[in-house]
C-alpha atoms as a PDB file:
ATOM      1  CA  UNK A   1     131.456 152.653 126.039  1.00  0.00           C
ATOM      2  CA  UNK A   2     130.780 149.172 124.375  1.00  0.00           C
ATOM      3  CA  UNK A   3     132.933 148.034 121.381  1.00  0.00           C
ATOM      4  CA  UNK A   4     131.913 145.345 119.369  1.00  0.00           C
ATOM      5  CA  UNK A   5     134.089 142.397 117.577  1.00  0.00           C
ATOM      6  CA  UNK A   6     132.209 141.108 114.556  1.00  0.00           C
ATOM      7  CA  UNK A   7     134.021 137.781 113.444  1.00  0.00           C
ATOM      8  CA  UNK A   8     133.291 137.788 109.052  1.00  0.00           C
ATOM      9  CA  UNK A   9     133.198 134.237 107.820  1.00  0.00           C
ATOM     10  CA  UNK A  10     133.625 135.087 104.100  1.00  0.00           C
ATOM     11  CA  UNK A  11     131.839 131.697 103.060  1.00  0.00           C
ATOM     12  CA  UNK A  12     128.833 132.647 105.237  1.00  0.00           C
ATOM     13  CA  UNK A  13     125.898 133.390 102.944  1.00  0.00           C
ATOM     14  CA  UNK A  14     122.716 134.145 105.334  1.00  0.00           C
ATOM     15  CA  UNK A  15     119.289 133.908 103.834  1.00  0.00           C
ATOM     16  CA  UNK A  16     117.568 137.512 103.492  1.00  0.00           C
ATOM     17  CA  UNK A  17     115.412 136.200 106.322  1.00  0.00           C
ATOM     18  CA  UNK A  18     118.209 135.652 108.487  1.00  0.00           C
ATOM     19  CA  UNK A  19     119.765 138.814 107.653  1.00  0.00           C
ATOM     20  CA  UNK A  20     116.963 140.609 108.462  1.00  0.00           C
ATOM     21  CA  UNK A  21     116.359 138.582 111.689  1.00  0.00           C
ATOM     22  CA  UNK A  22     119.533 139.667 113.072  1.00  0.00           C
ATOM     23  CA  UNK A  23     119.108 142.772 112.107  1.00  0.00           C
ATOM     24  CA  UNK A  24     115.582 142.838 114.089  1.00  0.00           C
ATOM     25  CA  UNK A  25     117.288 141.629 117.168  1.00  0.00           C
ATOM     26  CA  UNK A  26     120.164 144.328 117.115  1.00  0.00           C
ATOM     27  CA  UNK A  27     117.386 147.339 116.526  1.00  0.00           C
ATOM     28  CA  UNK A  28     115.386 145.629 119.229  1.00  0.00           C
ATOM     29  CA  UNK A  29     118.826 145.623 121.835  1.00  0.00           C
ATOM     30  CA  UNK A  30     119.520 149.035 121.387  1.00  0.00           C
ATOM     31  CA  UNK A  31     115.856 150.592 121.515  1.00  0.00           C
ATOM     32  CA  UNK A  32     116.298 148.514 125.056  1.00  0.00           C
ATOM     33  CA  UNK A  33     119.485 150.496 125.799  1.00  0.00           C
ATOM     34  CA  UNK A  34     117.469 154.143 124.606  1.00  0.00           C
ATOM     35  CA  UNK A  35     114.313 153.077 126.704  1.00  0.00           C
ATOM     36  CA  UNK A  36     116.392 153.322 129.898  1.00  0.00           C
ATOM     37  CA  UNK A  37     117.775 156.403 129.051  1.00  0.00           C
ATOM     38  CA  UNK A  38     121.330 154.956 128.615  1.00  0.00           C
ATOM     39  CA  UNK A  39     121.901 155.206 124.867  1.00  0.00           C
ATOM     40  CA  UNK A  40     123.856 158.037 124.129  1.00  0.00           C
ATOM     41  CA  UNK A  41     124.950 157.749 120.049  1.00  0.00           C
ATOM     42  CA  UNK A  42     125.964 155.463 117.500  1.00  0.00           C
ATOM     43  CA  UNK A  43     129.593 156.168 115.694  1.00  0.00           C
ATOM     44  CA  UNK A  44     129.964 158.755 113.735  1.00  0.00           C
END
């Protein structure tokens, strides 16, 4: 089980381009995870 702690900073405002850059590196970490058979699901 991994739990994950998001700190919001409510006067963050992240380009589109970041957004989606972060987003790119969390889709990349968990295809990682499902490529070595460990991923089991997301929450439901």
């Amino acid at each position: 089980m991994v739990i994950f702690r998001n700190e919001y900073d409510v006067s963050s405002r992240p380009s589109l381009q970041e957004m989606q850059a972060g987003i790119k590196k969390w889709q990349e970490w968990i295809a990682s995870i499902a490529a070595q058979g460990k991923f089991v699901a997301t929450n439901r």
